[in-house]
PDB file of N, CA and C in Angstrom:
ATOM      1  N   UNK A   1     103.149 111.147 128.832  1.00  0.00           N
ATOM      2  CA  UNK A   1     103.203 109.708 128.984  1.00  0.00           C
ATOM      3  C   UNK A   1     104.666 109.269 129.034  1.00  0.00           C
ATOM      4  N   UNK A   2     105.377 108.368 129.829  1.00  0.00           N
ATOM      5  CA  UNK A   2     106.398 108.274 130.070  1.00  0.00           C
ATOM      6  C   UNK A   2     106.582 107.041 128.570  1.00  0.00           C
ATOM      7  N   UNK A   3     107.545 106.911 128.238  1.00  0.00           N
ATOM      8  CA  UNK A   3     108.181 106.250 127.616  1.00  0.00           C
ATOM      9  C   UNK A   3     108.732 104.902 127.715  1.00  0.00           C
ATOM     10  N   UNK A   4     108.256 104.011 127.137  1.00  0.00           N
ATOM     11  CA  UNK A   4     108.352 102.686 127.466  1.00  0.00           C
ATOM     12  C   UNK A   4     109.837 101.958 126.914  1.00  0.00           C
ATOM     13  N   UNK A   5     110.596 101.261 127.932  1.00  0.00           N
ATOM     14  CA  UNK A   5     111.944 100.718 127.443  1.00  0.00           C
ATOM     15  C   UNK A   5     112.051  99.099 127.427  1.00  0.00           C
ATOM     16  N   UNK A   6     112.378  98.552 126.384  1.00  0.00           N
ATOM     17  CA  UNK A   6     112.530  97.480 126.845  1.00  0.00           C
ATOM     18  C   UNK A   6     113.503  96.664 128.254  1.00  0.00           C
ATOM     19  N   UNK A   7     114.692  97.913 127.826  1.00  0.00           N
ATOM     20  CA  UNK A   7     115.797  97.405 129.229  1.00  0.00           C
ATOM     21  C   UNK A   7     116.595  96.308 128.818  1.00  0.00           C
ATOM     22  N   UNK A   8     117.237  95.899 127.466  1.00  0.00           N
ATOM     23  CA  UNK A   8     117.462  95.088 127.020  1.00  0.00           C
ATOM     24  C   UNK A   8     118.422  95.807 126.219  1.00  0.00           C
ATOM     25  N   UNK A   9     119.768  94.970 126.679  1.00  0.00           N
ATOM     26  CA  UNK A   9     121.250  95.497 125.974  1.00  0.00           C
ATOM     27  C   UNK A   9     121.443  95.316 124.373  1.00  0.00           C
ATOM     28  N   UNK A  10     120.828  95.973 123.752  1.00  0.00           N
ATOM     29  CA  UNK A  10     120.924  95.457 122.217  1.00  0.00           C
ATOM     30  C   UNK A  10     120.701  96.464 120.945  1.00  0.00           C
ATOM     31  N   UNK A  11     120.843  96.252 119.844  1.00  0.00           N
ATOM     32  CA  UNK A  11     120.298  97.307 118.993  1.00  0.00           C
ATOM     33  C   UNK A  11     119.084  97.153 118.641  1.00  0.00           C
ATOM     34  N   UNK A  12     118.590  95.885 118.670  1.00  0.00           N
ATOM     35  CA  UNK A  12     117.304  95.777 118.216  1.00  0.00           C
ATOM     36  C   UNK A  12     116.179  96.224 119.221  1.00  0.00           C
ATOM     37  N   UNK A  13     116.479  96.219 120.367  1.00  0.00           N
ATOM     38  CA  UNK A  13     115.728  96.810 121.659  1.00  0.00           C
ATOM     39  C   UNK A  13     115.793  98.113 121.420  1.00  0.00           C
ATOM     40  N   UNK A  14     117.205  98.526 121.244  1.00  0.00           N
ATOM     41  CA  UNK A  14     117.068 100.533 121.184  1.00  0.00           C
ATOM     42  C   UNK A  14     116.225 100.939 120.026  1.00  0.00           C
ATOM     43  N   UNK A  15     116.400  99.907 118.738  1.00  0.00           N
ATOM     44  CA  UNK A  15     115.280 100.196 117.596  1.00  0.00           C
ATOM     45  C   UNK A  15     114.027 100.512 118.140  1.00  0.00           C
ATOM     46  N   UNK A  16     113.436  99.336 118.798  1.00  0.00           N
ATOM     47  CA  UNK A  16     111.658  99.433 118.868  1.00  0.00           C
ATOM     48  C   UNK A  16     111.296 100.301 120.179  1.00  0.00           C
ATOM     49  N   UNK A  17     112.679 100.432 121.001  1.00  0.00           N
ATOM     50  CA  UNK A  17     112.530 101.957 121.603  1.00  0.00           C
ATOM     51  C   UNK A  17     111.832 102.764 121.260  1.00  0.00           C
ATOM     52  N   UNK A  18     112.287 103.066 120.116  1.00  0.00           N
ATOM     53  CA  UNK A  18     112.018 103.896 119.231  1.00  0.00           C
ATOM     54  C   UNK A  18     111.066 104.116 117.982  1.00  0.00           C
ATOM     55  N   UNK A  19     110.667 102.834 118.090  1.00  0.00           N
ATOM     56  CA  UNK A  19     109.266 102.538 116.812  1.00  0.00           C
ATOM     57  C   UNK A  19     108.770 101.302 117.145  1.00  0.00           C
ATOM     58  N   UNK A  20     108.506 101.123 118.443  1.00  0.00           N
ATOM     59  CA  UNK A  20     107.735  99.873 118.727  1.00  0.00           C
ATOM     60  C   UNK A  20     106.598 100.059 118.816  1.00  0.00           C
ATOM     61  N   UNK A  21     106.254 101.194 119.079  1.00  0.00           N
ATOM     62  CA  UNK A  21     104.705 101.199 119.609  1.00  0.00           C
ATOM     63  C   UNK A  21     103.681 101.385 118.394  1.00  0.00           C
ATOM     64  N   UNK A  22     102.466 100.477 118.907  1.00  0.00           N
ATOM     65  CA  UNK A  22     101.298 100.062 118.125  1.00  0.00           C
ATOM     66  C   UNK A  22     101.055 101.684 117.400  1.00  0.00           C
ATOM     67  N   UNK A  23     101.013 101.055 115.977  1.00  0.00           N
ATOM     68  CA  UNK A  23     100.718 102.073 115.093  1.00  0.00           C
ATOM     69  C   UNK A  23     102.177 103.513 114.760  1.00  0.00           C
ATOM     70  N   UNK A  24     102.850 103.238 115.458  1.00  0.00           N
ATOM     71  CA  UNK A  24     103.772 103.880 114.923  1.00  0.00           C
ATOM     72  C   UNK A  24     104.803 103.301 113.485  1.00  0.00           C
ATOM     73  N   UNK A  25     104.700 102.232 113.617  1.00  0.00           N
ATOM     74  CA  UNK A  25     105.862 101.872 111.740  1.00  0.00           C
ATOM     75  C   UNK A  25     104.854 101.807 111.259  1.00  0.00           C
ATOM     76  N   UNK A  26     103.113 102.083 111.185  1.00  0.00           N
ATOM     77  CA  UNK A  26     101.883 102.069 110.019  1.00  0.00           C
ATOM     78  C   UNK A  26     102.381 103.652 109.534  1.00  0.00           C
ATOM     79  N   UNK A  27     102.122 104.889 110.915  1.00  0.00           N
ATOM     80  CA  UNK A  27     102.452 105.893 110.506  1.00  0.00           C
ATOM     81  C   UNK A  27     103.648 106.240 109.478  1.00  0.00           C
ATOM     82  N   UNK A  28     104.816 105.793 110.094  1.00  0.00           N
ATOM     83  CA  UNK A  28     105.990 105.995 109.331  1.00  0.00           C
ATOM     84  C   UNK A  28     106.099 105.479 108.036  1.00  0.00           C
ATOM     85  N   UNK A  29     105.062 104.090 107.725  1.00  0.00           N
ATOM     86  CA  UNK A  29     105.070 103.767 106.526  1.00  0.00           C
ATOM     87  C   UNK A  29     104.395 105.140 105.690  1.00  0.00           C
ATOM     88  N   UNK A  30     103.240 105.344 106.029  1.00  0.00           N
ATOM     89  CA  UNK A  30     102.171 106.714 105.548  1.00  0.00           C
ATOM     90  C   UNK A  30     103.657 108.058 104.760  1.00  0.00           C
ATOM     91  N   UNK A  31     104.281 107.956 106.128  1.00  0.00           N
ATOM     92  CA  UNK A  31     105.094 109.302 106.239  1.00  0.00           C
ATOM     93  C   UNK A  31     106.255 108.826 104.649  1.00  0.00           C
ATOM     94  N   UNK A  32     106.463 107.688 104.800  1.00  0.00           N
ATOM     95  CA  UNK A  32     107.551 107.195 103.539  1.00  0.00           C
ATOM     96  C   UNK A  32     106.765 107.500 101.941  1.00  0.00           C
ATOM     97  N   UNK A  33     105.336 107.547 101.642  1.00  0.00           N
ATOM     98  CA  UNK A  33     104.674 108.226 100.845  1.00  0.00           C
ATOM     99  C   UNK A  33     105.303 109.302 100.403  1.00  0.00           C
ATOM    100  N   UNK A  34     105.574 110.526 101.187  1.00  0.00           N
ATOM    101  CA  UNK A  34     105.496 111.675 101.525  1.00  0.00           C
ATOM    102  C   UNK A  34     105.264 112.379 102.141  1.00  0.00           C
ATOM    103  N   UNK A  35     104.899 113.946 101.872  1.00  0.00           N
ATOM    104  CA  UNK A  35     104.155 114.869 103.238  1.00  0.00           C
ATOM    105  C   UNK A  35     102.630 114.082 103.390  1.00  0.00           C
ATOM    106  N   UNK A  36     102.447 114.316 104.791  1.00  0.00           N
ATOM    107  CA  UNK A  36     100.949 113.923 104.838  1.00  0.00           C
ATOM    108  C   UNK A  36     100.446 114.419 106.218  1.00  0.00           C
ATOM    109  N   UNK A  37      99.278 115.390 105.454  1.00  0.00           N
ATOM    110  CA  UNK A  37      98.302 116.261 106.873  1.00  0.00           C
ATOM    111  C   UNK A  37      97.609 115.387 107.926  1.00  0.00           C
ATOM    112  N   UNK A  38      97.381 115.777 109.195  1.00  0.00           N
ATOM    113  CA  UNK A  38      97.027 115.223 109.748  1.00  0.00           C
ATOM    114  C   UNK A  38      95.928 114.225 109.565  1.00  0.00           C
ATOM    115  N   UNK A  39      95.077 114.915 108.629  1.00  0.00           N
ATOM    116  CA  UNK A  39      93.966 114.298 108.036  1.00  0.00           C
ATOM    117  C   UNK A  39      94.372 113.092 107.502  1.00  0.00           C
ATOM    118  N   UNK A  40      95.329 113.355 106.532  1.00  0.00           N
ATOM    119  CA  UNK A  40      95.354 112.614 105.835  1.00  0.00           C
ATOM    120  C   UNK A  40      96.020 111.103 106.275  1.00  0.00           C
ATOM    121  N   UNK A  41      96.767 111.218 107.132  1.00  0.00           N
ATOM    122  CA  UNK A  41      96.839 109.807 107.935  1.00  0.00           C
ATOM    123  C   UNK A  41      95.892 108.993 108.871  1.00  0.00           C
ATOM    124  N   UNK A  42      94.986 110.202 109.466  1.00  0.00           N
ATOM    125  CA  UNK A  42      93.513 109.597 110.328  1.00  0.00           C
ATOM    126  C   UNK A  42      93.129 108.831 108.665  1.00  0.00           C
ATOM    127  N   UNK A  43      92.583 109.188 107.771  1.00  0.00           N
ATOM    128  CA  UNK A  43      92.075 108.438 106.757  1.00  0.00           C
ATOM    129  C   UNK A  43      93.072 106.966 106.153  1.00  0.00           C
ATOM    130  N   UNK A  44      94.345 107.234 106.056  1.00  0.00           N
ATOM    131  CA  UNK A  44      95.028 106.420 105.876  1.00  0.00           C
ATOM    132  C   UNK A  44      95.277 104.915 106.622  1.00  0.00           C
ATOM    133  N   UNK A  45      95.165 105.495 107.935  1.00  0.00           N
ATOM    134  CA  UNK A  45      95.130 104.340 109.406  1.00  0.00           C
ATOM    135  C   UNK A  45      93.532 104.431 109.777  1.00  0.00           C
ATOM    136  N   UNK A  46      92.466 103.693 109.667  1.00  0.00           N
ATOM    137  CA  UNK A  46      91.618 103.396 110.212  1.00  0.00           C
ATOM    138  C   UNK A  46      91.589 102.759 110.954  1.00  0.00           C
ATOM    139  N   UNK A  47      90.577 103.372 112.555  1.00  0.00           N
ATOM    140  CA  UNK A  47      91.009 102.605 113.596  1.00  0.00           C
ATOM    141  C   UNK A  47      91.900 103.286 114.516  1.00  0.00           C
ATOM    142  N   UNK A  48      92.616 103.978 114.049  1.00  0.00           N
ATOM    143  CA  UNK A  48      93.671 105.049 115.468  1.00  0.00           C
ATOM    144  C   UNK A  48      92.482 105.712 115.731  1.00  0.00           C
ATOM    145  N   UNK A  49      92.521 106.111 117.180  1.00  0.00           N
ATOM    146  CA  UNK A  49      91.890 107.486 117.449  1.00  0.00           C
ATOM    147  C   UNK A  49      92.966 108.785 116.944  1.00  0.00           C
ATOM    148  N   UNK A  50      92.092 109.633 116.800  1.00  0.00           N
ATOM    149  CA  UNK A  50      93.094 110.988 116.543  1.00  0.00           C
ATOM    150  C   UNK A  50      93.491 111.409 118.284  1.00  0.00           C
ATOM    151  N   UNK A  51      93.477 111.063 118.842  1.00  0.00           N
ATOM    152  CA  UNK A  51      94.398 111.525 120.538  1.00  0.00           C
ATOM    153  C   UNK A  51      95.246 110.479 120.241  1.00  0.00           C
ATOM    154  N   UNK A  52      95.658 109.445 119.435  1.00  0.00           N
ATOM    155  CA  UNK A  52      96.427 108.699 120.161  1.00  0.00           C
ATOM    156  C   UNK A  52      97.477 108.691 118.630  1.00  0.00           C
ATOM    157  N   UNK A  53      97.009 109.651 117.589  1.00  0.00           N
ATOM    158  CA  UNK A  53      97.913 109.758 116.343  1.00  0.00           C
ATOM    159  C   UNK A  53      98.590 110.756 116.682  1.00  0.00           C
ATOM    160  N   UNK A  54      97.976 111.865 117.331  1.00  0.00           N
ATOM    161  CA  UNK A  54      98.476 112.926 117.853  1.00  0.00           C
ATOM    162  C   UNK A  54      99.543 112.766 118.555  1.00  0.00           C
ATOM    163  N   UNK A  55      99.333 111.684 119.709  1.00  0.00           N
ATOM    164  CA  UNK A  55     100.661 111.561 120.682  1.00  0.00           C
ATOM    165  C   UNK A  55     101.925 110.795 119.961  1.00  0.00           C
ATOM    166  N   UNK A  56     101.664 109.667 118.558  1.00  0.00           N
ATOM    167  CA  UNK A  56     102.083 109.171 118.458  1.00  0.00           C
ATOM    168  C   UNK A  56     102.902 110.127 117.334  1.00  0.00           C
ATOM    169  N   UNK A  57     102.747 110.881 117.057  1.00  0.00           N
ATOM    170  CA  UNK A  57     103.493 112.119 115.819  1.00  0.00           C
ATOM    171  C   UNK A  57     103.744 113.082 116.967  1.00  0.00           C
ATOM    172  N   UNK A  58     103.502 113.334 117.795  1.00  0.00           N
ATOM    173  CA  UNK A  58     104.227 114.212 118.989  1.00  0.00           C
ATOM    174  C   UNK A  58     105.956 113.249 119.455  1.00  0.00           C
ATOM    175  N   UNK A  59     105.803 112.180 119.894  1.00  0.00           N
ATOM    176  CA  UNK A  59     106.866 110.994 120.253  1.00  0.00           C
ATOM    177  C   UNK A  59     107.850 111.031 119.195  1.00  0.00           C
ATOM    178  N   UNK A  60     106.867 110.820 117.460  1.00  0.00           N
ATOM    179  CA  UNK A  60     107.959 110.528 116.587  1.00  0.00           C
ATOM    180  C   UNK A  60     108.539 111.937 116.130  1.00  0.00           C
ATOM    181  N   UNK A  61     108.185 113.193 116.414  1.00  0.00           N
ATOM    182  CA  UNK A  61     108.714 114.261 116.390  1.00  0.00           C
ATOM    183  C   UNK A  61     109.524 114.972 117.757  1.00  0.00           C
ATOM    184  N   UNK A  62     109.334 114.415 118.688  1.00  0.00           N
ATOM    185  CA  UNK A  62     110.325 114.605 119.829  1.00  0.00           C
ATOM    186  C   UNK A  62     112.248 113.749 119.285  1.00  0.00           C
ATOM    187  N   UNK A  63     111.495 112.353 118.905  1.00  0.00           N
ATOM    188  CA  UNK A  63     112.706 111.687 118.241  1.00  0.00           C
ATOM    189  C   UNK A  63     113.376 111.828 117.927  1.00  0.00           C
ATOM    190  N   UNK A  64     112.905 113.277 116.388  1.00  0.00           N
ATOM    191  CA  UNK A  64     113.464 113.302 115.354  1.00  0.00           C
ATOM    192  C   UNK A  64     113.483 112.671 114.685  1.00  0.00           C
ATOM    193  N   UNK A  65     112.668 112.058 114.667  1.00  0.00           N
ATOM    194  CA  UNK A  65     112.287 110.671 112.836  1.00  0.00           C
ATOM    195  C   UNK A  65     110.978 111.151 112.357  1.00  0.00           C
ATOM    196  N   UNK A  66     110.748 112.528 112.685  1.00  0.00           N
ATOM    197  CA  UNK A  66     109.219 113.108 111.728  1.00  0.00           C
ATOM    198  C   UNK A  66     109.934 114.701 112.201  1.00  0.00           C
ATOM    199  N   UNK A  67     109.358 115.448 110.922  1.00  0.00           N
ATOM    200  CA  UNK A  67     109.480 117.322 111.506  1.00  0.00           C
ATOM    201  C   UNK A  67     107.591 117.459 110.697  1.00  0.00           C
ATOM    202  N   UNK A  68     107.599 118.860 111.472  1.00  0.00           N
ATOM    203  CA  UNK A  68     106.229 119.162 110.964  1.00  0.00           C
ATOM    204  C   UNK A  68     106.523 120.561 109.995  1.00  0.00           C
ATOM    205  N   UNK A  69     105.841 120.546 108.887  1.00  0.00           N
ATOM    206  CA  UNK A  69     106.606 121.678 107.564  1.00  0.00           C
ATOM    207  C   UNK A  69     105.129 122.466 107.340  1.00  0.00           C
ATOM    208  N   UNK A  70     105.059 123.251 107.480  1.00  0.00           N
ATOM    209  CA  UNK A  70     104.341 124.364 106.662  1.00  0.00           C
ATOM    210  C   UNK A  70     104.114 124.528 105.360  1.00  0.00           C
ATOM    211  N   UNK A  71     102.707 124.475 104.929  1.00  0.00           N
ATOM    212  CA  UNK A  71     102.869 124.382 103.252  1.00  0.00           C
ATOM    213  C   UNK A  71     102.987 125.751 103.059  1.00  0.00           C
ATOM    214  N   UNK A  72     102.932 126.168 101.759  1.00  0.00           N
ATOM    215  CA  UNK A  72     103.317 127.425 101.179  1.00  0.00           C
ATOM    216  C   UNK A  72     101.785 127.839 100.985  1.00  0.00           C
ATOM    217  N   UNK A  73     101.243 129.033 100.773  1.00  0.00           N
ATOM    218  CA  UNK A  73      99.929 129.917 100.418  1.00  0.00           C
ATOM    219  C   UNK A  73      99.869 129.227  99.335  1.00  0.00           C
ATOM    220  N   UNK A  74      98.611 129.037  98.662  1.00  0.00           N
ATOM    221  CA  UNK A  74      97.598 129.014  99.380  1.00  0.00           C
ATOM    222  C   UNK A  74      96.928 127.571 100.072  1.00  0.00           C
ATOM    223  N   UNK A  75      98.050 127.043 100.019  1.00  0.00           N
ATOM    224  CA  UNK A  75      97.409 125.361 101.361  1.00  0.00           C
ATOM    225  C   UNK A  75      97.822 126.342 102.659  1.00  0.00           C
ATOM    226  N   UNK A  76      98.652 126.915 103.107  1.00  0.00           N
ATOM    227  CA  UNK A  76      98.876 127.096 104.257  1.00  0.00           C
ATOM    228  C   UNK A  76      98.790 126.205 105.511  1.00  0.00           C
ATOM    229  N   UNK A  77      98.664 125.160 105.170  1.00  0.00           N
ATOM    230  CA  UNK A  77      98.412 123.725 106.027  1.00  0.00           C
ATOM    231  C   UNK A  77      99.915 123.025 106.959  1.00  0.00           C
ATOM    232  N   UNK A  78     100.006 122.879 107.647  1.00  0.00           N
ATOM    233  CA  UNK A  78     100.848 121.909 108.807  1.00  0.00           C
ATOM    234  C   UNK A  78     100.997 120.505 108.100  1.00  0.00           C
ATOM    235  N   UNK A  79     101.553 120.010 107.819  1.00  0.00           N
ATOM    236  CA  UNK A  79     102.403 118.550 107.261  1.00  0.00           C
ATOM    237  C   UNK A  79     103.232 117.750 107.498  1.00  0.00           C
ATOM    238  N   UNK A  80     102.701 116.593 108.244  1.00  0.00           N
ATOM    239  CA  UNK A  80     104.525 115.939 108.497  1.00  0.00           C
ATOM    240  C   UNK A  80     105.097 115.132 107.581  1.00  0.00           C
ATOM    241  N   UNK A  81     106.302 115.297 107.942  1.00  0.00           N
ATOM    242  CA  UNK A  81     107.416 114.400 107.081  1.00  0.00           C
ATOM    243  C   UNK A  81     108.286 113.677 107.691  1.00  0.00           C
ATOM    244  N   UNK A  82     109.285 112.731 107.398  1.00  0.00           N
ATOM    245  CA  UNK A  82     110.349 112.110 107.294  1.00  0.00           C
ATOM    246  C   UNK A  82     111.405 112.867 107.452  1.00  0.00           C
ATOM    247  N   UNK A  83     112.513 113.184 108.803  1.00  0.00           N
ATOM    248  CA  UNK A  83     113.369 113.240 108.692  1.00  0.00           C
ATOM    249  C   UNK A  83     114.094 112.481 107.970  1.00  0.00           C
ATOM    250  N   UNK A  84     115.503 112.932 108.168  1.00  0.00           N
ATOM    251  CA  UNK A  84     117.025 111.950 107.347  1.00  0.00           C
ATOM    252  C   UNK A  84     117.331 110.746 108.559  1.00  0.00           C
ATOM    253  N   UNK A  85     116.777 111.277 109.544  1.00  0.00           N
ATOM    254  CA  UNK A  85     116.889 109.689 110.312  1.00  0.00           C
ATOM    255  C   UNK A  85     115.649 108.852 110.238  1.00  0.00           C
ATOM    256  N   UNK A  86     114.450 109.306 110.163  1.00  0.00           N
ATOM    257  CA  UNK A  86     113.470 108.872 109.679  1.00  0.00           C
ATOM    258  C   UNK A  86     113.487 108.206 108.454  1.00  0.00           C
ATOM    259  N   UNK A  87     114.374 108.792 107.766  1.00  0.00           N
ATOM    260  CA  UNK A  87     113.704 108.475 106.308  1.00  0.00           C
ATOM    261  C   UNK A  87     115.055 106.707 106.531  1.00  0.00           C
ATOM    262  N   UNK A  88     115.702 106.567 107.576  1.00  0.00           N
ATOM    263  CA  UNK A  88     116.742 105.418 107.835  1.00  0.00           C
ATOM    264  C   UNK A  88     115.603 104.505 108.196  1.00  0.00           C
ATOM    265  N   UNK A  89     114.300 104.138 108.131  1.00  0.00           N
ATOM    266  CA  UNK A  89     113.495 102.983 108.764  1.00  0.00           C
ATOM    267  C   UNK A  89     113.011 102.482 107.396  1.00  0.00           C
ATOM    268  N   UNK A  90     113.031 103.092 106.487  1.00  0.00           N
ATOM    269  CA  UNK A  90     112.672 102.189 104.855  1.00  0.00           C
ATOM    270  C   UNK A  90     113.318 101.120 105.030  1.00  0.00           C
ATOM    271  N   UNK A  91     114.203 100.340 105.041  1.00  0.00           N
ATOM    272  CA  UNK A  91     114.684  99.079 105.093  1.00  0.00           C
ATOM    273  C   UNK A  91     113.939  98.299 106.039  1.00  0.00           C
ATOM    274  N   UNK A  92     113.754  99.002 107.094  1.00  0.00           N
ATOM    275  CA  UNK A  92     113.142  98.120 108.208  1.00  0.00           C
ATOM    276  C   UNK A  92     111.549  97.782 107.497  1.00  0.00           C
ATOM    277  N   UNK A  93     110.630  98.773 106.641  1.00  0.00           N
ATOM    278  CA  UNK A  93     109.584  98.626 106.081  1.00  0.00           C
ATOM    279  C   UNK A  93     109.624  97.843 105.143  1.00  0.00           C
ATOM    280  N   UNK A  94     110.777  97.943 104.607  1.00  0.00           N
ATOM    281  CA  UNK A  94     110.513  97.226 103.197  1.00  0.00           C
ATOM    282  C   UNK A  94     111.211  95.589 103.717  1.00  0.00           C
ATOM    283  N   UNK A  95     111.809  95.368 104.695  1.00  0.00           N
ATOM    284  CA  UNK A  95     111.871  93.953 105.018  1.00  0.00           C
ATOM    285  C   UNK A  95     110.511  92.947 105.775  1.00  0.00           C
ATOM    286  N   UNK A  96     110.029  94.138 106.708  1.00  0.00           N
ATOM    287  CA  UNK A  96     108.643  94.252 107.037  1.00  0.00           C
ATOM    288  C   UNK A  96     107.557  93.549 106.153  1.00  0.00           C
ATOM    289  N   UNK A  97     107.549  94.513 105.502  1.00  0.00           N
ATOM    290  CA  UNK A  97     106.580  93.977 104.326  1.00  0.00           C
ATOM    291  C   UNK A  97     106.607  92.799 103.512  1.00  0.00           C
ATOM    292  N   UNK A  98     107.981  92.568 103.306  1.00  0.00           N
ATOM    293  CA  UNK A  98     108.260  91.097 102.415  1.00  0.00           C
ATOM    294  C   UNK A  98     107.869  89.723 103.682  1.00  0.00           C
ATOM    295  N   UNK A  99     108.220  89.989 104.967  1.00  0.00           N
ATOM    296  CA  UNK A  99     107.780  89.138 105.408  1.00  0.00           C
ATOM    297  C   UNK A  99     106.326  88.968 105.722  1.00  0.00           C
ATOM    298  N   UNK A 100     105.782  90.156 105.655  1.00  0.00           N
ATOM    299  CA  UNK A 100     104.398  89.643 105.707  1.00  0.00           C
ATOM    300  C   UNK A 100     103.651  89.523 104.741  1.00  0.00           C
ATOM    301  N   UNK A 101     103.940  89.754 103.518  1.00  0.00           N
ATOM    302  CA  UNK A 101     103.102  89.213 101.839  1.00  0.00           C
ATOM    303  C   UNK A 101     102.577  88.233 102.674  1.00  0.00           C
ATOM    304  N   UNK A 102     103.214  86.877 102.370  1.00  0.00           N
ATOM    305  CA  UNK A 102     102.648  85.517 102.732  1.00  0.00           C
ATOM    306  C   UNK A 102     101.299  85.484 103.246  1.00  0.00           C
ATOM    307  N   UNK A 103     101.720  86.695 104.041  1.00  0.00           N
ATOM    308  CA  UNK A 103     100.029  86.306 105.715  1.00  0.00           C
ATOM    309  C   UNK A 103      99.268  87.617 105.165  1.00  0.00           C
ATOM    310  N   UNK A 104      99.361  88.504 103.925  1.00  0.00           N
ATOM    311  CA  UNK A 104      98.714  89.076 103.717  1.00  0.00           C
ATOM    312  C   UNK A 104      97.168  88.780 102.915  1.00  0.00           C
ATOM    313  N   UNK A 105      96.275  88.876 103.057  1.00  0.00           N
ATOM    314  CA  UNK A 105      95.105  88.317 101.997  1.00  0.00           C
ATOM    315  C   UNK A 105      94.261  88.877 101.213  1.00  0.00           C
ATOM    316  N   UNK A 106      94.477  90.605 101.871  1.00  0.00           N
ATOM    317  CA  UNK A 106      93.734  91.542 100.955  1.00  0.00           C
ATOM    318  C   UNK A 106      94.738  91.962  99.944  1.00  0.00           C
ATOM    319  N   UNK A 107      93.930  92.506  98.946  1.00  0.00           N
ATOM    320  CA  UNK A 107      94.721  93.043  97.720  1.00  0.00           C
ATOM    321  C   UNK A 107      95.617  95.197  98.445  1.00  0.00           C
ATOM    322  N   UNK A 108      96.564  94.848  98.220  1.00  0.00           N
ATOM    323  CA  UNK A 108      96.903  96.393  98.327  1.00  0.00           C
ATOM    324  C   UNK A 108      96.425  97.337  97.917  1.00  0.00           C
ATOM    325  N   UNK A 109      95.927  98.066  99.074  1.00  0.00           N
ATOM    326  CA  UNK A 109      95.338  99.390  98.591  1.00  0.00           C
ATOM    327  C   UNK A 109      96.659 100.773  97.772  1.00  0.00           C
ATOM    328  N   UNK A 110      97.455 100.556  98.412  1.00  0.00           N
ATOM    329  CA  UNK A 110      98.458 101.406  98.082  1.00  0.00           C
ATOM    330  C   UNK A 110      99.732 100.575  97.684  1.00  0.00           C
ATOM    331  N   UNK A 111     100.718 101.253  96.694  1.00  0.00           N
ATOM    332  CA  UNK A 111     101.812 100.892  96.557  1.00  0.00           C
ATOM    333  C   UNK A 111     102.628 100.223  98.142  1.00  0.00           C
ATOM    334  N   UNK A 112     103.131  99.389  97.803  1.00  0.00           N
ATOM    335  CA  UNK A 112     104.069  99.206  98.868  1.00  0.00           C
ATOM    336  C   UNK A 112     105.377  99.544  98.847  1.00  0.00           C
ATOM    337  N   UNK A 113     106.349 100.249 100.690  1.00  0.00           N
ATOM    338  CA  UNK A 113     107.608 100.622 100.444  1.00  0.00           C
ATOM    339  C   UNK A 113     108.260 100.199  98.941  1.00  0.00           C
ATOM    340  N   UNK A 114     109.063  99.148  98.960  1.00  0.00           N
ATOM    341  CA  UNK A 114     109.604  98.502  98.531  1.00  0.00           C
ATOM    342  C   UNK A 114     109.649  98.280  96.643  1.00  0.00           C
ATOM    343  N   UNK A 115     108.407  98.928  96.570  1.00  0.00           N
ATOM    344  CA  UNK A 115     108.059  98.540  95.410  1.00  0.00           C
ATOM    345  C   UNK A 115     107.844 100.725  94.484  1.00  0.00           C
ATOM    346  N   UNK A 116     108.357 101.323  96.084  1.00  0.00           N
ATOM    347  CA  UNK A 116     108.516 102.590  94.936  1.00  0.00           C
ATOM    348  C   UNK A 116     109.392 103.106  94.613  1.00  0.00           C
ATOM    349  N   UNK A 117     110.666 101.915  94.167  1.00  0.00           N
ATOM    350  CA  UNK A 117     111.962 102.511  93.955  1.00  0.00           C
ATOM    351  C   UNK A 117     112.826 103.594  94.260  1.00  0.00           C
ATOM    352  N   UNK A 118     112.667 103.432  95.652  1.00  0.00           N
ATOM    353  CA  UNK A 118     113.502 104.073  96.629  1.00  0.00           C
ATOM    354  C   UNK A 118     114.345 103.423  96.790  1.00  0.00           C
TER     355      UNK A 118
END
């Protein structure tokens, strides 16, 4: 799939270059948790198809803002994570998030960025 640009001279354009697309800063939030199996983000994001989590952790691992790690015996399981440039979008989450409390109405299922003292 070719890669979508905004075409727009700016940093904030080269940002969502790079994490604009639907369901990718949900993932990366997931990924700011920690390691997490494929599984375990289909359960986390309800509502992605798994072809389109797949492509979207293929993109953010072409990037370099996700690597995929090997657990040790006996998980022996595939895991992605947060690169060190990856792990540079917490601010963007945790500003994220403060602006949307307000318009939020369900109770949090999970801790939020911001609030796990990182």
């Amino acid at each position: 799939m070719a890669q979508k640009r905004y075409g727009v001279d700016c940093a904030t354009a080269a940002g969502l270059d790079l994490v604009g697309d639907r369901w990718t800063l949900l993932i990366l939030r997931e990924l700011s948790f920690g390691e997490q199996r494929f599984t375990d983000l289909q359960k986390a994001l309800p509502g992605i198809a798994s072809n389109l989590l797949a492509e979207r952790l293929r993109d953010l691992s072409r990037r370099r803002l996700i690597e995929q790690r090997e657990l040790q015996v006996p998980a022996a399981r595939m895991v992605y994570a947060l690169t060190p440039d990856g792990e540079r979008v917490r601010p963007v989450l945790t500003a994220l998030e403060r602006f949307g409390m307000p318009y939020f109405r369900k109770a949090p299922r999970r801790q939020g960025v911001s609030e796990m003292g990182r």
